[in-house]
N, C-alpha and C. Protein backbone atom coordinates (compact mmCIF):
# COMPACT_ATOMS: atom_id res chain seq x y z
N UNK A 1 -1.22 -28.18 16.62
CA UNK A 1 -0.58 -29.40 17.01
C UNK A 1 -0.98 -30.50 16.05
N UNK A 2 -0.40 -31.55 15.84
CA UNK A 2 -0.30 -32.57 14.92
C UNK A 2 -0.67 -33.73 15.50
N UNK A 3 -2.45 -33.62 16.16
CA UNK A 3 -2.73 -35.17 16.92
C UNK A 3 -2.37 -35.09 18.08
N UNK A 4 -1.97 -36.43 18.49
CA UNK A 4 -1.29 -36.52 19.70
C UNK A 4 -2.27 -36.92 20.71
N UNK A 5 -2.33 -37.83 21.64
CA UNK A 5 -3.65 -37.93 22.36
C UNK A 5 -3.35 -36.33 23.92
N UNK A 6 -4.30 -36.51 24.46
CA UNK A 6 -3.59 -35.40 25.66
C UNK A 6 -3.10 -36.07 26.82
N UNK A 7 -3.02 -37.44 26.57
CA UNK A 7 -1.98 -37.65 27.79
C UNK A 7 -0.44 -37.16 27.15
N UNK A 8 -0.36 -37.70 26.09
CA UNK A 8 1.45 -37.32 25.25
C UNK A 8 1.42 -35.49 25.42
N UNK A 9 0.37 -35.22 25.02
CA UNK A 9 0.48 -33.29 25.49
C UNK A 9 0.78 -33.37 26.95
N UNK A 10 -0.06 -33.71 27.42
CA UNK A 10 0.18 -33.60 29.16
C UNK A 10 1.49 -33.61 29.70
N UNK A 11 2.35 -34.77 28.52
CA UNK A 11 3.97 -35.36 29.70
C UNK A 11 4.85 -34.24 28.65
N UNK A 12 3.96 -34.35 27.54
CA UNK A 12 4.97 -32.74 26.68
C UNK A 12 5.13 -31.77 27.67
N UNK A 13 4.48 -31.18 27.68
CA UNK A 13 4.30 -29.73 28.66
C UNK A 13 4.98 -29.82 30.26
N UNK A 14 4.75 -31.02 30.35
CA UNK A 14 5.50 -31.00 32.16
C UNK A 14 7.14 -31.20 31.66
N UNK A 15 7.45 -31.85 30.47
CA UNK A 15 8.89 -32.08 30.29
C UNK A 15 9.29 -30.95 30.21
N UNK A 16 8.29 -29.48 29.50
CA UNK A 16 9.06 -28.43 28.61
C UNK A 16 8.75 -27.62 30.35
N UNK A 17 8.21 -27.90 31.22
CA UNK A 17 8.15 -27.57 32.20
C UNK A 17 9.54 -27.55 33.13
N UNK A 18 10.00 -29.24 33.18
CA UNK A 18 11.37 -29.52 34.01
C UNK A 18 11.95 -28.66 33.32
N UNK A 19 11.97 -28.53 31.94
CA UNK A 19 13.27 -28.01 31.19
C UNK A 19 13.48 -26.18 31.59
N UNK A 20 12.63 -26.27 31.69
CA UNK A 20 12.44 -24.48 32.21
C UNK A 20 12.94 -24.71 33.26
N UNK A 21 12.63 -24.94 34.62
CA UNK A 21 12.74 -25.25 35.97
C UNK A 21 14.30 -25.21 35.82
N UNK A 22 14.93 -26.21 35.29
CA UNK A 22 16.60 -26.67 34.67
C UNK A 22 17.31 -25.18 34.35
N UNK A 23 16.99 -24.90 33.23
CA UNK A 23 17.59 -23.51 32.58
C UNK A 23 17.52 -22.59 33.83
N UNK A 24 16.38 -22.20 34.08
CA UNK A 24 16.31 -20.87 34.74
C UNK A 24 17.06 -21.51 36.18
N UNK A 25 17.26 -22.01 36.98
CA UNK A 25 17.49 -22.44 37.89
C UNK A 25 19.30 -22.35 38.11
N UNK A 26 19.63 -22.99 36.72
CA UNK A 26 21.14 -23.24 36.52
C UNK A 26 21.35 -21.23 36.09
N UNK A 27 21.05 -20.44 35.82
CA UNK A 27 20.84 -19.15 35.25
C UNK A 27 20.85 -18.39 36.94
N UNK A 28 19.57 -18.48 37.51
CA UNK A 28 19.53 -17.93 38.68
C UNK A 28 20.65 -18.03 39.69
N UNK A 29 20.91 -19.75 39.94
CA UNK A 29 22.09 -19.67 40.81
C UNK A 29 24.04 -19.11 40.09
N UNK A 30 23.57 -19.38 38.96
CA UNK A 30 25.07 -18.51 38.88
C UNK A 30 24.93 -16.99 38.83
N UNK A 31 24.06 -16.32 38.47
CA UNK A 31 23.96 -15.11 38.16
C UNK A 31 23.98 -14.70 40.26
N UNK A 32 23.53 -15.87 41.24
CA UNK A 32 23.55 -15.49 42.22
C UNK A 32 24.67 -15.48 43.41
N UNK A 33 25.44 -16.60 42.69
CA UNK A 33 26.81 -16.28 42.63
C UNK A 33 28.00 -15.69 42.77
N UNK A 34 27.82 -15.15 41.32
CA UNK A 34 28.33 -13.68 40.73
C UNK A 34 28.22 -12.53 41.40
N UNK A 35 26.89 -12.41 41.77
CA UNK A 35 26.66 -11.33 42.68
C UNK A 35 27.11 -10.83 44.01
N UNK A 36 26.74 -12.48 44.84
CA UNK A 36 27.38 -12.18 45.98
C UNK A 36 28.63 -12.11 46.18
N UNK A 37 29.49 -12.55 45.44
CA UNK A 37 30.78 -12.17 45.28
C UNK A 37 31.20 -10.91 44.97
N UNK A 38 30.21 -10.19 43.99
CA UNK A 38 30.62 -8.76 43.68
C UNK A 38 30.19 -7.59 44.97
N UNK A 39 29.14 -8.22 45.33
CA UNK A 39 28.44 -7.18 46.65
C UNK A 39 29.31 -8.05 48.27
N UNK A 40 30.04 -8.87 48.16
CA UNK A 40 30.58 -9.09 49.10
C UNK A 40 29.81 -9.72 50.30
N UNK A 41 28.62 -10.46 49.80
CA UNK A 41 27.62 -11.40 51.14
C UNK A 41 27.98 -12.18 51.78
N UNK A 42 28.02 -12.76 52.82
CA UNK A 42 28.39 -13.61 54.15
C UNK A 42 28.13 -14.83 52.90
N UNK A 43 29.22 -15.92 53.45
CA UNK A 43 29.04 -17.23 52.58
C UNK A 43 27.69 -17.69 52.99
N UNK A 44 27.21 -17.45 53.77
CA UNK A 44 25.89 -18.11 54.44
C UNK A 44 24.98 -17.85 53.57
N UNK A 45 24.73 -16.76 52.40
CA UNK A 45 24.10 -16.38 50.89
C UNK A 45 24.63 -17.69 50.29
N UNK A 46 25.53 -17.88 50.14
CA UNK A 46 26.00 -18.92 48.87
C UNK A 46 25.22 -19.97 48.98
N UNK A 47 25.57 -20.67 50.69
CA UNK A 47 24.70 -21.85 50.71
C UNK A 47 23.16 -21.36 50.71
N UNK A 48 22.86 -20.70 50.98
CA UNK A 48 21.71 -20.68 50.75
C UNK A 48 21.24 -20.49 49.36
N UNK A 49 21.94 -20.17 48.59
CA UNK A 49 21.44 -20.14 46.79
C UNK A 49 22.09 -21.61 46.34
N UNK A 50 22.90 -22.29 47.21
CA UNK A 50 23.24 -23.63 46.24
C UNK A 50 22.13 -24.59 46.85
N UNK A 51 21.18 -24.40 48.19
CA UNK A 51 20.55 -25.31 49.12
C UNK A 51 19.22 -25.03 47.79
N UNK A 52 18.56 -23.43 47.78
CA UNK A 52 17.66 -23.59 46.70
C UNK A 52 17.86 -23.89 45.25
N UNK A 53 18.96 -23.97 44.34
CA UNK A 53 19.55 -24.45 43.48
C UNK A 53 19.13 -26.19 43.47
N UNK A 54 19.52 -26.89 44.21
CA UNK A 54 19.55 -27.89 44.75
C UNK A 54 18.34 -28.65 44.91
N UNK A 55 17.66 -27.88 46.12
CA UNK A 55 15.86 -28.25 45.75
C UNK A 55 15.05 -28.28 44.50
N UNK A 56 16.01 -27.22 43.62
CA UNK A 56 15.19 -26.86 42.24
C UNK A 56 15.45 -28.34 41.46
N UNK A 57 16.68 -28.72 41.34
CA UNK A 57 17.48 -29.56 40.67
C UNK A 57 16.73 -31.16 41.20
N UNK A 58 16.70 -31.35 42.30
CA UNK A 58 15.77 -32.58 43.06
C UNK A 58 14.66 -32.54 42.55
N UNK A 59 13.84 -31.89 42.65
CA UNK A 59 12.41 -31.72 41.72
C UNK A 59 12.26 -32.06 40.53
N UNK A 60 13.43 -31.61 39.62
CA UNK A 60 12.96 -31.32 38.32
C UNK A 60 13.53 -33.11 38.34
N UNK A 61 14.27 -33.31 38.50
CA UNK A 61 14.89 -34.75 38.40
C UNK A 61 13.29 -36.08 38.96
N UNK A 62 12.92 -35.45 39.97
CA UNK A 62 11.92 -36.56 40.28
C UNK A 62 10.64 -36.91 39.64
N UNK A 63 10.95 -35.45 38.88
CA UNK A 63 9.43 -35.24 37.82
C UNK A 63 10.26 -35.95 36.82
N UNK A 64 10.85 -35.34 36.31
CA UNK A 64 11.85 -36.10 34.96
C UNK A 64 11.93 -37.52 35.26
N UNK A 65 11.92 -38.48 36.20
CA UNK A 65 11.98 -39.78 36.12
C UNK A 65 10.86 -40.21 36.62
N UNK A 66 9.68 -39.79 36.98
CA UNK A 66 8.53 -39.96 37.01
C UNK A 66 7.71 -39.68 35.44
N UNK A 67 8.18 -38.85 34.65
CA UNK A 67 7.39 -38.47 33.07
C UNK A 67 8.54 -39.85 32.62
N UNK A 68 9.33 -39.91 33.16
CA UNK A 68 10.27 -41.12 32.15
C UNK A 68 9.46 -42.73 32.43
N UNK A 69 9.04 -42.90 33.23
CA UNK A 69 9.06 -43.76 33.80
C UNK A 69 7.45 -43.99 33.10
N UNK A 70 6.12 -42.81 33.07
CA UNK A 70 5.12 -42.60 32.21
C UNK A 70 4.89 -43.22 30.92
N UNK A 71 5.81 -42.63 30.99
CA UNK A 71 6.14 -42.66 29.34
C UNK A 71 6.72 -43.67 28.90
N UNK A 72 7.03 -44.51 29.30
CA UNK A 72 7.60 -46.03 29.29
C UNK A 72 6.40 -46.70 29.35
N UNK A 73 5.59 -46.68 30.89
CA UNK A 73 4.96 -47.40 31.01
C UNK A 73 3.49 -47.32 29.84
N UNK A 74 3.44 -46.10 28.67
CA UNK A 74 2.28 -45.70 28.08
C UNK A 74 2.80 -46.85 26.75
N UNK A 75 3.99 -47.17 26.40
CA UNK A 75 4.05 -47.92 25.17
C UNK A 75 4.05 -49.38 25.21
């Protein structure tokens, strides 16, 4: 790494954190989707993969404007 104090590592790593959380999340619920449509599951699957989709998506957003908000307040 090139410096950096470890608070800027610290809000690095939780960002590359949301960003994971984001990808895999947007990945999981369509791939879960797909599925239940192909295996034929009660819609009551769907909402329940868009309700955890959803929680995933709330999180990563509250961290994301909490590291935004950090990170503002560090300059």
């Amino acid at each position: 790494m090139s410096g950096g104090s470890d608070r800027e590592r610290s809000l690095a790593r939780q960002g590359r954190l949301v960003a994971a959380v984001i990808a895999v999340t947007a990945v999981l619920w369509l791939a879960a989707q797909w599925l239940g449509g192909k295996l034929g599951l009660p819609p009551r699957y769907a909402f329940l993969f868009d309700f955890a989709a959803l929680a995933a998506f709330l999180w990563a957003l509250i961290v994301g404007w909490r590291l935004w908000r950090q990170s503002r307040d560090d300059k």
